[in-house]
PDB file of N, CA and C in Angstrom:
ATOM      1  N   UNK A   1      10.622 -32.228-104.027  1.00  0.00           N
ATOM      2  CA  UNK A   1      10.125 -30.908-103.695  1.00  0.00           C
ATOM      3  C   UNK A   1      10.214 -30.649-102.191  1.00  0.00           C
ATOM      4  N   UNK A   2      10.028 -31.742-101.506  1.00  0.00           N
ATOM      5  CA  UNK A   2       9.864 -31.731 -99.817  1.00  0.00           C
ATOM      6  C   UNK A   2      11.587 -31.238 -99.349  1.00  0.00           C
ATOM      7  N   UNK A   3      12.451 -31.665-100.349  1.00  0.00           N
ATOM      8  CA  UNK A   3      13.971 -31.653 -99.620  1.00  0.00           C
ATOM      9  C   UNK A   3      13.993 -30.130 -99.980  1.00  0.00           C
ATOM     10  N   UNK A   4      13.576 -29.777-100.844  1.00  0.00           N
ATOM     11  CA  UNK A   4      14.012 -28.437-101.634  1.00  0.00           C
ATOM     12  C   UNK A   4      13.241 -27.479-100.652  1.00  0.00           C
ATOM     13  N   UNK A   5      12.128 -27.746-100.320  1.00  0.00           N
ATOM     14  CA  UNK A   5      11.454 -26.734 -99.318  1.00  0.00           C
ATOM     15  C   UNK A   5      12.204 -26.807 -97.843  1.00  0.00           C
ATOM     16  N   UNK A   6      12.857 -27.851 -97.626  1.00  0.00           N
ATOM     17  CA  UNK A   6      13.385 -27.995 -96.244  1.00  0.00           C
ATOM     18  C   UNK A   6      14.801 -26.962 -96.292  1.00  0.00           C
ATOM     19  N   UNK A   7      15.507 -27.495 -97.596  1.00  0.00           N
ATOM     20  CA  UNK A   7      17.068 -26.057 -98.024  1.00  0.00           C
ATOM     21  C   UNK A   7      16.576 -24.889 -97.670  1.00  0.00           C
ATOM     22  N   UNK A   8      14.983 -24.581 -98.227  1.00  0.00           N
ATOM     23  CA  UNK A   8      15.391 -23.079 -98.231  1.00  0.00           C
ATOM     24  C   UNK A   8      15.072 -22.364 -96.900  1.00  0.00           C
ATOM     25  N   UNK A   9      13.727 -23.300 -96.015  1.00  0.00           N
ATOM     26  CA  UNK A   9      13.666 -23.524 -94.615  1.00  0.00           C
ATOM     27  C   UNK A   9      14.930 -23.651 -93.885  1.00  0.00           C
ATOM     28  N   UNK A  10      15.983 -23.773 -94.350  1.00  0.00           N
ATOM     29  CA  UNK A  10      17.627 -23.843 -93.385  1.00  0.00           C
ATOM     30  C   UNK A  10      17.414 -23.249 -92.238  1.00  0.00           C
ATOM     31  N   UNK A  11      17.917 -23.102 -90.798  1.00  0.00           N
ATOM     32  CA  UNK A  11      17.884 -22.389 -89.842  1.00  0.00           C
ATOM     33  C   UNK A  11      19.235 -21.528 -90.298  1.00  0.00           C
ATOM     34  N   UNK A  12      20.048 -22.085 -90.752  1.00  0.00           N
ATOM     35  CA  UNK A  12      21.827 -21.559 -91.212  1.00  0.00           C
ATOM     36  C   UNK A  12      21.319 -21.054 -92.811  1.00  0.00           C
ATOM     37  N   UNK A  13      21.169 -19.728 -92.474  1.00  0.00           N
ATOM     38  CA  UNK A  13      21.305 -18.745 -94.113  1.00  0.00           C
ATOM     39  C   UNK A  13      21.866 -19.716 -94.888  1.00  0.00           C
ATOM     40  N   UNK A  14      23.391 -19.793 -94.919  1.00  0.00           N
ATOM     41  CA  UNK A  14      24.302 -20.170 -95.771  1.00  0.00           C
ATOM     42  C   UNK A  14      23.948 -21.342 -96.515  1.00  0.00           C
ATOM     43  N   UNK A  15      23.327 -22.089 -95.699  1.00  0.00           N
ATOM     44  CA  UNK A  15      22.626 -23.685 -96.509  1.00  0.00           C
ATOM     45  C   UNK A  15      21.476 -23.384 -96.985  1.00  0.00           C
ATOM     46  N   UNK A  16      20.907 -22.324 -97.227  1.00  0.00           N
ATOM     47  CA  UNK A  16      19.687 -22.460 -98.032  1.00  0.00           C
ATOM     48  C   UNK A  16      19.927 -21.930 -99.471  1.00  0.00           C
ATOM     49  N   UNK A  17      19.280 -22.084-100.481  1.00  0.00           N
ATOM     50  CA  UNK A  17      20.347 -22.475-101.660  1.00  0.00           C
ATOM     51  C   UNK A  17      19.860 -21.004-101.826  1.00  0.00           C
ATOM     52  N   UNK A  18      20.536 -20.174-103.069  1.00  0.00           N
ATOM     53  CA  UNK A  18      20.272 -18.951-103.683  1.00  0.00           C
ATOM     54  C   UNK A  18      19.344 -18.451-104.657  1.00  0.00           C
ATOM     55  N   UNK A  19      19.380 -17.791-104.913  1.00  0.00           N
ATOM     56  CA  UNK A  19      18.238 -17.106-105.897  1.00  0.00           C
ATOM     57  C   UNK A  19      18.675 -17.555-107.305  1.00  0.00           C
ATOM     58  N   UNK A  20      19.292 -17.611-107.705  1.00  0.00           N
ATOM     59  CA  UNK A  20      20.080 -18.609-109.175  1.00  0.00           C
ATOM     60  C   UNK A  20      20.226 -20.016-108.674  1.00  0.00           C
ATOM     61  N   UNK A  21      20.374 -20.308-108.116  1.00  0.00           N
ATOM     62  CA  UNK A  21      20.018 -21.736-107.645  1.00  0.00           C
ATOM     63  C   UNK A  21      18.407 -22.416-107.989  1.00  0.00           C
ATOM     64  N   UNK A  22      17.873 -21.555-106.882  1.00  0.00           N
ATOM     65  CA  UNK A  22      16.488 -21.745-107.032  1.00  0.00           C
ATOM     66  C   UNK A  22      15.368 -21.616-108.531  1.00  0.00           C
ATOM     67  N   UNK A  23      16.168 -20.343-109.457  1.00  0.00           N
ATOM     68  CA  UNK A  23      15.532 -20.228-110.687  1.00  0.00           C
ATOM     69  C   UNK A  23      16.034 -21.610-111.865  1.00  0.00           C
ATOM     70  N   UNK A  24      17.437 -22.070-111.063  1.00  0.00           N
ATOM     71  CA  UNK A  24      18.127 -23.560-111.752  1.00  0.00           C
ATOM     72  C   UNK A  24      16.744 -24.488-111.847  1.00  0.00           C
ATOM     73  N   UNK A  25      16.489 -25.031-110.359  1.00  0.00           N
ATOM     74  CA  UNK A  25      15.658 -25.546-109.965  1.00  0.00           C
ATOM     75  C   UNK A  25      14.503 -25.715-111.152  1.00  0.00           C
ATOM     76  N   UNK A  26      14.038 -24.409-110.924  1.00  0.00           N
ATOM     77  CA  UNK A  26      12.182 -24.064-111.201  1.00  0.00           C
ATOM     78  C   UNK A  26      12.456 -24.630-112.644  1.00  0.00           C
ATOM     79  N   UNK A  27      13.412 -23.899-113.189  1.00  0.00           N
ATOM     80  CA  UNK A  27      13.344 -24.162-114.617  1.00  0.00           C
ATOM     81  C   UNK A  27      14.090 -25.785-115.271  1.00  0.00           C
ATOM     82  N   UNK A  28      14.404 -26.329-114.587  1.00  0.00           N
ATOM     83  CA  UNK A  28      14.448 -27.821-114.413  1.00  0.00           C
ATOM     84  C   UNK A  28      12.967 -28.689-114.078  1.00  0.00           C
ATOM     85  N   UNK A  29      12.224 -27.729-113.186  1.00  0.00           N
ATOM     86  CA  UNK A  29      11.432 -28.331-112.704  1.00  0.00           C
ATOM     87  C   UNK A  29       9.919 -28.356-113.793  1.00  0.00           C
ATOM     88  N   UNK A  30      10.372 -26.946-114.340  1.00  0.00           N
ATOM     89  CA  UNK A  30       9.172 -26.497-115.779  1.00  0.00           C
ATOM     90  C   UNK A  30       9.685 -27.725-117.357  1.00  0.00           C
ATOM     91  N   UNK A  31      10.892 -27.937-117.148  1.00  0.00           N
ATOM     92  CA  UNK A  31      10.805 -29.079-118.405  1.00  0.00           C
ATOM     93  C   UNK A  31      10.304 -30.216-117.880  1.00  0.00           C
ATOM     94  N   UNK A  32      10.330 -31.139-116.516  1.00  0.00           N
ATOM     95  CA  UNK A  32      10.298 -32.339-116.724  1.00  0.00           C
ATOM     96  C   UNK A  32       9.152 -32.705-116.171  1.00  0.00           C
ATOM     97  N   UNK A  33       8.261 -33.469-117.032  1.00  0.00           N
ATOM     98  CA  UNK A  33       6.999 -33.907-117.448  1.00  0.00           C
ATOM     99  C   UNK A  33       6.931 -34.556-115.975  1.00  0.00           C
ATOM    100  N   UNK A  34       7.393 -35.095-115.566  1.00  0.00           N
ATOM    101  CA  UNK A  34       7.113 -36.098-114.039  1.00  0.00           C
ATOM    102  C   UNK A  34       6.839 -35.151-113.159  1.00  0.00           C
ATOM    103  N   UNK A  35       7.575 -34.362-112.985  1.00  0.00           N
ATOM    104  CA  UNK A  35       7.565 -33.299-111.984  1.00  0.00           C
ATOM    105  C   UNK A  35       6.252 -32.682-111.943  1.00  0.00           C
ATOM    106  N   UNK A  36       5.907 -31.892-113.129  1.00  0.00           N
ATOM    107  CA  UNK A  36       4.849 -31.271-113.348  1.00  0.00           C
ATOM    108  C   UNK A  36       3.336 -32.167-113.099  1.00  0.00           C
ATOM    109  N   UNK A  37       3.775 -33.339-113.735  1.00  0.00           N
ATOM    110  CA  UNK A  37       2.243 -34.471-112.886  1.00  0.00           C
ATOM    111  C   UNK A  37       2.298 -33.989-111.536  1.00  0.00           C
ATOM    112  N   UNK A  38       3.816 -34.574-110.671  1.00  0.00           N
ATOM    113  CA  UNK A  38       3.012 -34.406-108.984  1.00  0.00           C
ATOM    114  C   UNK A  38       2.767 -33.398-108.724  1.00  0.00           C
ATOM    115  N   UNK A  39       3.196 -31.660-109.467  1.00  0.00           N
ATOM    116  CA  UNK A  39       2.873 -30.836-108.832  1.00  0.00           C
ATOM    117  C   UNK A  39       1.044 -30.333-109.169  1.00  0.00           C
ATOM    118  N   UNK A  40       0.616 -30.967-110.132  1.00  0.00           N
ATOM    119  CA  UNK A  40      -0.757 -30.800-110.557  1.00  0.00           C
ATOM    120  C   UNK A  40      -1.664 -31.506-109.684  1.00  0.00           C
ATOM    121  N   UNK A  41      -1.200 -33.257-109.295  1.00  0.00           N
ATOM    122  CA  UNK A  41      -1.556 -33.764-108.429  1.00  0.00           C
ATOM    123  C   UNK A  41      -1.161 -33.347-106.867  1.00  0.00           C
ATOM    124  N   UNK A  42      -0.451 -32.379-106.628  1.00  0.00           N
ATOM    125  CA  UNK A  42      -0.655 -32.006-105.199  1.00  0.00           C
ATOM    126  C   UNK A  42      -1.669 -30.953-105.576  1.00  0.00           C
ATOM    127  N   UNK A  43      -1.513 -30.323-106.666  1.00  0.00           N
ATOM    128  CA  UNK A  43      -2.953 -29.155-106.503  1.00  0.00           C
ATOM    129  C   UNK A  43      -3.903 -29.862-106.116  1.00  0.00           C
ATOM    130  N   UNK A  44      -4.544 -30.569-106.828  1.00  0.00           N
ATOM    131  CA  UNK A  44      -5.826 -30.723-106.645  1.00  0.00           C
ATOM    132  C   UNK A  44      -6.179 -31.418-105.285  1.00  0.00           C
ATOM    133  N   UNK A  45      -5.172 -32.398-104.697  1.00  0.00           N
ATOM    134  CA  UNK A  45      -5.224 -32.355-103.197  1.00  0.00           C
ATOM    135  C   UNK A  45      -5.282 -31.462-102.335  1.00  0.00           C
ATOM    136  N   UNK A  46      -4.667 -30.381-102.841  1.00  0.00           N
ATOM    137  CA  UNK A  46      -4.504 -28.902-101.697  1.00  0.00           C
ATOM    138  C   UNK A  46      -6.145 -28.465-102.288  1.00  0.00           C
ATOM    139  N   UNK A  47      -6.729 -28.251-103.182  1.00  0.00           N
ATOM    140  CA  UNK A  47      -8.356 -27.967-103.185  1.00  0.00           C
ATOM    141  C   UNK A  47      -8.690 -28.884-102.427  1.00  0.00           C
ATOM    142  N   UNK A  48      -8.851 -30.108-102.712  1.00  0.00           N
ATOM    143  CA  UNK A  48      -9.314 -31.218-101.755  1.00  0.00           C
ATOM    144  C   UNK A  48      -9.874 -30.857 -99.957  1.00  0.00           C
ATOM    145  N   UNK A  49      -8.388 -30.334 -99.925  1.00  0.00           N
ATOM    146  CA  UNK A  49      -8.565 -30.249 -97.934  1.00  0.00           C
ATOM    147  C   UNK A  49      -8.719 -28.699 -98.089  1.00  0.00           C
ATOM    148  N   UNK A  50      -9.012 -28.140 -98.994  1.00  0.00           N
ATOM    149  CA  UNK A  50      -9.612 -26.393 -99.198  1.00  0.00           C
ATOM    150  C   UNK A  50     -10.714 -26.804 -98.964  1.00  0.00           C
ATOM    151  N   UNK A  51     -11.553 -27.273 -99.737  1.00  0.00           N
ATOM    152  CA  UNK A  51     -12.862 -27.688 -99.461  1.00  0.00           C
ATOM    153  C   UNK A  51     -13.152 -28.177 -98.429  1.00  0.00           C
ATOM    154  N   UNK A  52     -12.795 -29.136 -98.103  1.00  0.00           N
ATOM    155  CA  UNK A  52     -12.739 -29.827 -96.571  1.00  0.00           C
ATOM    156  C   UNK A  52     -12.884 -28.734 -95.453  1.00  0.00           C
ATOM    157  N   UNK A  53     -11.602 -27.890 -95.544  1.00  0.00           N
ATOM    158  CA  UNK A  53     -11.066 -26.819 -94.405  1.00  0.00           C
ATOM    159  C   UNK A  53     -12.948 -25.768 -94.308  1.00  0.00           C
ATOM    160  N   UNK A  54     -13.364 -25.620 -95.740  1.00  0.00           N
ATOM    161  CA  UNK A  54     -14.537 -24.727 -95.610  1.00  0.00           C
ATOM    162  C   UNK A  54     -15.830 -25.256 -94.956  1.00  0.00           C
ATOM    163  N   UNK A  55     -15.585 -25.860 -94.577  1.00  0.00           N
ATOM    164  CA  UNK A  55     -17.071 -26.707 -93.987  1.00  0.00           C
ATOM    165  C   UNK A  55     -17.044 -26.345 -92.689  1.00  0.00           C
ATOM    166  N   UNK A  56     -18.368 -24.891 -92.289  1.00  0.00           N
ATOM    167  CA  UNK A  56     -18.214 -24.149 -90.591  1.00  0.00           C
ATOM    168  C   UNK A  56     -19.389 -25.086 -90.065  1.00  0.00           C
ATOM    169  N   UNK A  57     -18.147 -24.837 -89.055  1.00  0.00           N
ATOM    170  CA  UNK A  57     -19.613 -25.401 -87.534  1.00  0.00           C
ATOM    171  C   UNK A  57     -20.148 -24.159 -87.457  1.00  0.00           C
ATOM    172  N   UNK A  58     -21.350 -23.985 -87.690  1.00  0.00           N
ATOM    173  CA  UNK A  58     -22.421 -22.826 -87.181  1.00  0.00           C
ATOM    174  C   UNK A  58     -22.264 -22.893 -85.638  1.00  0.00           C
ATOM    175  N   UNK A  59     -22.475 -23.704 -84.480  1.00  0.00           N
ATOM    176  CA  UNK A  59     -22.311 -23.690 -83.418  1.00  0.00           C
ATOM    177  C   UNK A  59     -21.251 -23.156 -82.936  1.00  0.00           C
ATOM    178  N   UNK A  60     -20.043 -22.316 -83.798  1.00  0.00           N
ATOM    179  CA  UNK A  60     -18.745 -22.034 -83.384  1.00  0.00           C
ATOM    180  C   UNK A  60     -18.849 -20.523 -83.687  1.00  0.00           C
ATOM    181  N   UNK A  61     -19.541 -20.301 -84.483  1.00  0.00           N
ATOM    182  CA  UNK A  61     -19.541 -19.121 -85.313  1.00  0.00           C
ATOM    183  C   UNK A  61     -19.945 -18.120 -84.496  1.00  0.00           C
ATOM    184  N   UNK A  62     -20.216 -17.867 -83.451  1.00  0.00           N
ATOM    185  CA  UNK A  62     -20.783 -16.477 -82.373  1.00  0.00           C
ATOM    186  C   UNK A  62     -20.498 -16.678 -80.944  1.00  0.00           C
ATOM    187  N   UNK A  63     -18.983 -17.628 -80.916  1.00  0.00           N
ATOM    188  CA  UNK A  63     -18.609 -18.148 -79.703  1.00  0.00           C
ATOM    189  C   UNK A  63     -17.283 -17.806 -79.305  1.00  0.00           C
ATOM    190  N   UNK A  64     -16.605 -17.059 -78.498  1.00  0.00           N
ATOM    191  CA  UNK A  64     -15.392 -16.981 -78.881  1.00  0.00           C
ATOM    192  C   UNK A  64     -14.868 -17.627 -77.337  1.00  0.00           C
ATOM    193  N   UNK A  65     -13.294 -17.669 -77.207  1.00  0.00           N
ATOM    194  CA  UNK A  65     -13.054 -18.059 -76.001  1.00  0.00           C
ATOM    195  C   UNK A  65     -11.901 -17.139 -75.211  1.00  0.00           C
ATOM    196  N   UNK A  66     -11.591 -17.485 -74.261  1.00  0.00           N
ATOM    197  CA  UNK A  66     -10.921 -16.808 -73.301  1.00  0.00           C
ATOM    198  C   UNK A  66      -9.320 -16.795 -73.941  1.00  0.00           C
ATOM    199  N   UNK A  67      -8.277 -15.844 -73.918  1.00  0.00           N
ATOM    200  CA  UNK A  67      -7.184 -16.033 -74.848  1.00  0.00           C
ATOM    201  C   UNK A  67      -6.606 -15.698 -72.872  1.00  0.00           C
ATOM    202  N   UNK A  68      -5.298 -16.374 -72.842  1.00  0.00           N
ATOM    203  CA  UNK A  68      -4.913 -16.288 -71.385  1.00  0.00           C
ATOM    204  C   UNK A  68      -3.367 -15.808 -71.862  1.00  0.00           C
ATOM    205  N   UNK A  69      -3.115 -14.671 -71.538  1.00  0.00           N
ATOM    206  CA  UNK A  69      -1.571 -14.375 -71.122  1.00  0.00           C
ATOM    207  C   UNK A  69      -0.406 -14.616 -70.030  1.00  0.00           C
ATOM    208  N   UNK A  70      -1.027 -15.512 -69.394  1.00  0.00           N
ATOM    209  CA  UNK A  70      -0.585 -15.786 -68.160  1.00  0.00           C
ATOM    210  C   UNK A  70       1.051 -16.608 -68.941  1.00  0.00           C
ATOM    211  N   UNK A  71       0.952 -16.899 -70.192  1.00  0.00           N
ATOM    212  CA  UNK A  71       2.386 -17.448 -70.089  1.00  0.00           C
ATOM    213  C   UNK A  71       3.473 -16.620 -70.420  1.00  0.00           C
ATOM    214  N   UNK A  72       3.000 -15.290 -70.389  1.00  0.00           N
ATOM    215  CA  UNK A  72       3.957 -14.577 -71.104  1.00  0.00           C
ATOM    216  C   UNK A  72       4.321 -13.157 -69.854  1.00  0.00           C
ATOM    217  N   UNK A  73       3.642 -13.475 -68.844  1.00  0.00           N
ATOM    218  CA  UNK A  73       3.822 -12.515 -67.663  1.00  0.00           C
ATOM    219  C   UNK A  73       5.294 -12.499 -67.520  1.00  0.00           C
ATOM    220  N   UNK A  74       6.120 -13.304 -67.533  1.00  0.00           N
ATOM    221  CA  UNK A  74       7.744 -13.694 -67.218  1.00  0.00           C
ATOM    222  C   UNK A  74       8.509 -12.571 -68.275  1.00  0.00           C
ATOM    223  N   UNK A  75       7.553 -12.704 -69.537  1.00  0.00           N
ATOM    224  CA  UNK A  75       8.521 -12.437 -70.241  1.00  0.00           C
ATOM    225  C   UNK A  75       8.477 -11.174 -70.888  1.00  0.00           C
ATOM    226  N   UNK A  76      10.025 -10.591 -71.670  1.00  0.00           N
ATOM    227  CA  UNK A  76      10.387  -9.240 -71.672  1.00  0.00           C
ATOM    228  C   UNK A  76       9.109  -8.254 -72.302  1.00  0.00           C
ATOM    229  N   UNK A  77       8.340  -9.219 -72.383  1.00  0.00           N
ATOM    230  CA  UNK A  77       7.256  -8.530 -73.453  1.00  0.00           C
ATOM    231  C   UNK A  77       6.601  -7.313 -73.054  1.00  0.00           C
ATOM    232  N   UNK A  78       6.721  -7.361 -71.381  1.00  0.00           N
ATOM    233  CA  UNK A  78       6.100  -6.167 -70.729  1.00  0.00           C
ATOM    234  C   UNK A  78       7.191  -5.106 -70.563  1.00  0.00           C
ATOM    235  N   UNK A  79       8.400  -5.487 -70.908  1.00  0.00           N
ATOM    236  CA  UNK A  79       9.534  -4.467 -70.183  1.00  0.00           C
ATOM    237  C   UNK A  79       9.738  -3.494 -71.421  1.00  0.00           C
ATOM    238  N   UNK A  80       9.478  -1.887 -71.729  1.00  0.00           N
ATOM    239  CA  UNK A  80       9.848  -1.296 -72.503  1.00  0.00           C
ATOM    240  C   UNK A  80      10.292  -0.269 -71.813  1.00  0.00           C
ATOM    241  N   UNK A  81      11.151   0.629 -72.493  1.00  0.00           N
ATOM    242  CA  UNK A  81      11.515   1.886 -71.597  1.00  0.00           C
ATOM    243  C   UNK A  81      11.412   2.872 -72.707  1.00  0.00           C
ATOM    244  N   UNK A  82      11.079   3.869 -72.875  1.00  0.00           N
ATOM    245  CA  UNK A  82      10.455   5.070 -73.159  1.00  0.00           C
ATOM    246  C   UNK A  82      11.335   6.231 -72.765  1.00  0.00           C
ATOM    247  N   UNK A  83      12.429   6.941 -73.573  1.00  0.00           N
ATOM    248  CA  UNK A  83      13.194   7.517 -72.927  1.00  0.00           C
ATOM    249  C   UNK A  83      12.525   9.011 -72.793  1.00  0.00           C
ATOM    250  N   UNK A  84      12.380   9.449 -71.703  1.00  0.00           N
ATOM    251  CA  UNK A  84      12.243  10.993 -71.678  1.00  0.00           C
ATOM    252  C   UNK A  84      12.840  11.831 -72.395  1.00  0.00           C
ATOM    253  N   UNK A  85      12.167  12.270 -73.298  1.00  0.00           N
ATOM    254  CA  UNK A  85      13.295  13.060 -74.643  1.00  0.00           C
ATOM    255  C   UNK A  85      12.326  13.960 -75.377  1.00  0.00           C
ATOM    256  N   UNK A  86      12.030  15.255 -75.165  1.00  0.00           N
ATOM    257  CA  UNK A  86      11.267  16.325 -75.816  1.00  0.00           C
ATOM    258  C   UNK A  86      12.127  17.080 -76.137  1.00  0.00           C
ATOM    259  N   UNK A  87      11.752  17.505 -77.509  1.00  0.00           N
ATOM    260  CA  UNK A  87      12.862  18.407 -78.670  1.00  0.00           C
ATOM    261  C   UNK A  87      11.546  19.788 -78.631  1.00  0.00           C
ATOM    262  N   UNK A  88      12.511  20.509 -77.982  1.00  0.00           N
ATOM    263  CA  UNK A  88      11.547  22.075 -78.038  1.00  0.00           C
ATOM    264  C   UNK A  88      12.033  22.816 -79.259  1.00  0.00           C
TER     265      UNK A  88
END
């Protein structure tokens, strides 16, 4: 499953597999009994660290912090141009 998520993650379109490809896959992946164990057993791990993830620090909860743009002063992010253009 990890290689198959990395194909469709491709940086190169062309190597990430297709939409008939992928329904190949699923429905390969819906007959075979092995498969379907680890994907039941990653569920219940992904609840696992769900639960985990829900546990708040109250001490965090009415605290926020400083967000700094200073790394992005360089960049084009400030440069827009706005063309003067009114349609009477």
């Amino acid at each position: 499953m990890g290689n198959f998520m990395k194909k469709c993650w491709h940086s190169e379109p062309e190597q990430r597999p297709t939409a008939s490809e992928v329904y190949e896959i699923f429905s390969e992946w819906q007959n075979n009994e092995n498969i379907l164990l680890e994907l039941l057993e990653s569920d219940k791990k992904l609840q696992n660290i769900r639960n985990e993830d829900m546990q708040i620090n109250n001490d965090s909860l009415y605290k926020s912090n400083f967000i700094s743009f200073s790394a992005y002063q360089d960049s084009n992010l400030y440069k827009l141009d706005i063309p003067d253009i009114v349609d009477e």
